[in-house]
Each structure stands twice: as C-alpha cells, then as structure tokens.
C-alpha atoms as a PDB file:
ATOM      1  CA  UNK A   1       0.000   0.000   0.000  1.00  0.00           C
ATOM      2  CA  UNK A   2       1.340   3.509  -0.579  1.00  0.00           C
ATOM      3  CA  UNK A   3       1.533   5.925   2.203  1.00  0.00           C
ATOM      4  CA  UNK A   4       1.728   9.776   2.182  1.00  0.00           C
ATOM      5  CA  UNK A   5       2.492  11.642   5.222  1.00  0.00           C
ATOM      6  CA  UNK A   6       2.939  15.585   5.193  1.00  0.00           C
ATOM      7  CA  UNK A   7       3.523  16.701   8.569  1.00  0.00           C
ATOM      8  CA  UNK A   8       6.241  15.240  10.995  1.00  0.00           C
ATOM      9  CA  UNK A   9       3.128  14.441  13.227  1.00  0.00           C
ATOM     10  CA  UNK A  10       1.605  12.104  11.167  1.00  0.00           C
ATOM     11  CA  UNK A  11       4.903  10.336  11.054  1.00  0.00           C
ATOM     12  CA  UNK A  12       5.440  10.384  14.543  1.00  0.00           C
ATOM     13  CA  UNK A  13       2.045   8.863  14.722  1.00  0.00           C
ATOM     14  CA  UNK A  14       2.483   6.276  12.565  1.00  0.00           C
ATOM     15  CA  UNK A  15       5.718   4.886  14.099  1.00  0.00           C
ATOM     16  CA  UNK A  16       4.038   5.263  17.630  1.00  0.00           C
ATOM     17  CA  UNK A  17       1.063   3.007  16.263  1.00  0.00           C
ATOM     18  CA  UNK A  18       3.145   0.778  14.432  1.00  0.00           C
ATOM     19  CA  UNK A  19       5.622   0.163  17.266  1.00  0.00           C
ATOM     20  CA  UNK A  20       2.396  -1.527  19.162  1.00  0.00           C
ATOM     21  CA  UNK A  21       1.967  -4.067  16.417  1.00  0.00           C
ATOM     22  CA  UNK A  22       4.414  -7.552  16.734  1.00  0.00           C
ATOM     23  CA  UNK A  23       5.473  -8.241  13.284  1.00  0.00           C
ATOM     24  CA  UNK A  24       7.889  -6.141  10.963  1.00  0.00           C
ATOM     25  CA  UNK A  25       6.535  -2.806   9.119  1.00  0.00           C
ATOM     26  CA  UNK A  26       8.673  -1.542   6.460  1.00  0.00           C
ATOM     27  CA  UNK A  27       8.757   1.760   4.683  1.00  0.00           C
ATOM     28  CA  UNK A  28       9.897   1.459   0.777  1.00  0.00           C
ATOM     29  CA  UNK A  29      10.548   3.697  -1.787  1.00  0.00           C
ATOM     30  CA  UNK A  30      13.139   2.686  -4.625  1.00  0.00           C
ATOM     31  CA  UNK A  31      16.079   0.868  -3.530  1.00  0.00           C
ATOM     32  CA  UNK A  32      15.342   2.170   0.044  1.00  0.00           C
ATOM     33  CA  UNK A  33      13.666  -0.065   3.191  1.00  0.00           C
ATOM     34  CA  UNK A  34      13.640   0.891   6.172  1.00  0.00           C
ATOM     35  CA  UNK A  35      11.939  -0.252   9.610  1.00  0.00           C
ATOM     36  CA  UNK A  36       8.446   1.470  10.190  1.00  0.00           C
ATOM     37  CA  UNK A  37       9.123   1.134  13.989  1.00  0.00           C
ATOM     38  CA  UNK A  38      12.346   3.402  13.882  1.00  0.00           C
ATOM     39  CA  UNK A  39      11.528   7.122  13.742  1.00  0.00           C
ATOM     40  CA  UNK A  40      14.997   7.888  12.746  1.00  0.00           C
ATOM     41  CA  UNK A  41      14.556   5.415   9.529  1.00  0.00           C
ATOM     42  CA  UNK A  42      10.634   6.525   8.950  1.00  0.00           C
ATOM     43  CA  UNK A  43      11.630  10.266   9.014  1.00  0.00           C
ATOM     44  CA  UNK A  44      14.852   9.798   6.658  1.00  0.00           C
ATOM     45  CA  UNK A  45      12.834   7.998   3.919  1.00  0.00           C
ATOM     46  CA  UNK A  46       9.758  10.479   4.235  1.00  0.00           C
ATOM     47  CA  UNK A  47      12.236  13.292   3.481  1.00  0.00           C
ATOM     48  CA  UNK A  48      14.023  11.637   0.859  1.00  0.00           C
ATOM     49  CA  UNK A  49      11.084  10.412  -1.078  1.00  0.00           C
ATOM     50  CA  UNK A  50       7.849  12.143   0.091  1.00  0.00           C
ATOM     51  CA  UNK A  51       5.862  10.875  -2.961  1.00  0.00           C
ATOM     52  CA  UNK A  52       6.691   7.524  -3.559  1.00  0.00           C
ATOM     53  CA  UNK A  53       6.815   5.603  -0.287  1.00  0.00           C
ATOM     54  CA  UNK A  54       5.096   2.080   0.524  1.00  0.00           C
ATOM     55  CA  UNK A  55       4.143   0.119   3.480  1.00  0.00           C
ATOM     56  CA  UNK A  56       4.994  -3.343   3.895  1.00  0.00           C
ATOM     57  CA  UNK A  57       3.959  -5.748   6.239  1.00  0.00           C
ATOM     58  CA  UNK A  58       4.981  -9.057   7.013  1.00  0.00           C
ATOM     59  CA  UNK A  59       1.895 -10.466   9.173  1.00  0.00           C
ATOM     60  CA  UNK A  60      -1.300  -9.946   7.194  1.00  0.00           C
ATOM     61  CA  UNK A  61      -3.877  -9.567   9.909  1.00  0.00           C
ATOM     62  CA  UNK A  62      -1.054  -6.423  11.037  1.00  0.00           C
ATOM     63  CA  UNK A  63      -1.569  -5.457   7.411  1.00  0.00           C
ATOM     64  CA  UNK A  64      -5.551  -5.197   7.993  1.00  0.00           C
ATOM     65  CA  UNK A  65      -4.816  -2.880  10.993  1.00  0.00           C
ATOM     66  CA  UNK A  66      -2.141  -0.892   9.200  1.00  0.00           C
ATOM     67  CA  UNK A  67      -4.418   0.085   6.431  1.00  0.00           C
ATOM     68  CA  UNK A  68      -7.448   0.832   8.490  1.00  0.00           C
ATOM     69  CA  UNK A  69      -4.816   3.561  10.496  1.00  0.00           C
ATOM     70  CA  UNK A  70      -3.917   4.579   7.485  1.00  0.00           C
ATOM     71  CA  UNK A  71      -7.608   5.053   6.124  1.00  0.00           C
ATOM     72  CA  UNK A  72      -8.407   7.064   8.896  1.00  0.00           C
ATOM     73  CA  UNK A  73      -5.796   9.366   9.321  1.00  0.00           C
ATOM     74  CA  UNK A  74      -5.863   9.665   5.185  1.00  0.00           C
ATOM     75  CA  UNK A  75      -2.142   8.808   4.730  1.00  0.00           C
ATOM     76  CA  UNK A  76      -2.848   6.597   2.299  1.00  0.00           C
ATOM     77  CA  UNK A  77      -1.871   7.850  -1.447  1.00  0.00           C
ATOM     78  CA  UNK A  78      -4.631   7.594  -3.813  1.00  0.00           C
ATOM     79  CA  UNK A  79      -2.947   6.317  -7.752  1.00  0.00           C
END
C-alpha cells in the first residue's frame, strides 16, 4: 500500500502506532527499506522520497490494521 504523510506528526504517529503491532513494518521507496518502527529510519525515507513511499507488512492480519490507520488518518496515497 502507498503511504503519504505531510507533517512530521503524522509520522510520529504512525511509528508510535506501528511500534504496538508484533510483526515487521517496512517503509519502501526505490532501492530504500527501512523499519516502520524506527523514527529515525521513517523520518529519513519520508524526506528523501515524500511521494513515492510504501508500506509493507509481514503479518497480514497487522496489514488489515495498518491500512485501516492509514484510512483514517488519510495517509494513504490515492494512484
């Protein structure tokens, strides 16, 4: 799923939520992953690629809960 995040809050917030969740969250964007939980890593890849960034999860019931925080807080990127 692709993910959009303007302000440094919304990052914060996603790391904070995803930080709650067992399995690995990754941030993507070209040659570039990074772990969601690590808001060093999260910010860094935001800044370098605002527009292009995706959110992978290993455990697919996480994934369910990842997108539905996404949905709500409209981070996700519409293509």
């Amino acid at each position: 799923m692709r993910a959009e995040f303007i302000k440094i809050e919304d990052i914060e917030k996603f790391v904070n939520f995803v930080t709650t969740l067992n399995g690995k969250v990754f941030l993507k964007s070209g040659e570039i992953k990074v772990n969601a939980k690590s808001i060093i890593g999260s910010m860094y890849i935001v800044k370098e690629h605002p527009n292009n960034i995706i959110v992978e999860v290993e455990d697919p019931a996480e994934g369910e809960k990842v997108l539905e925080f996404l949905m709500q807080g409209s981070f996700l990127k519409n293509e």
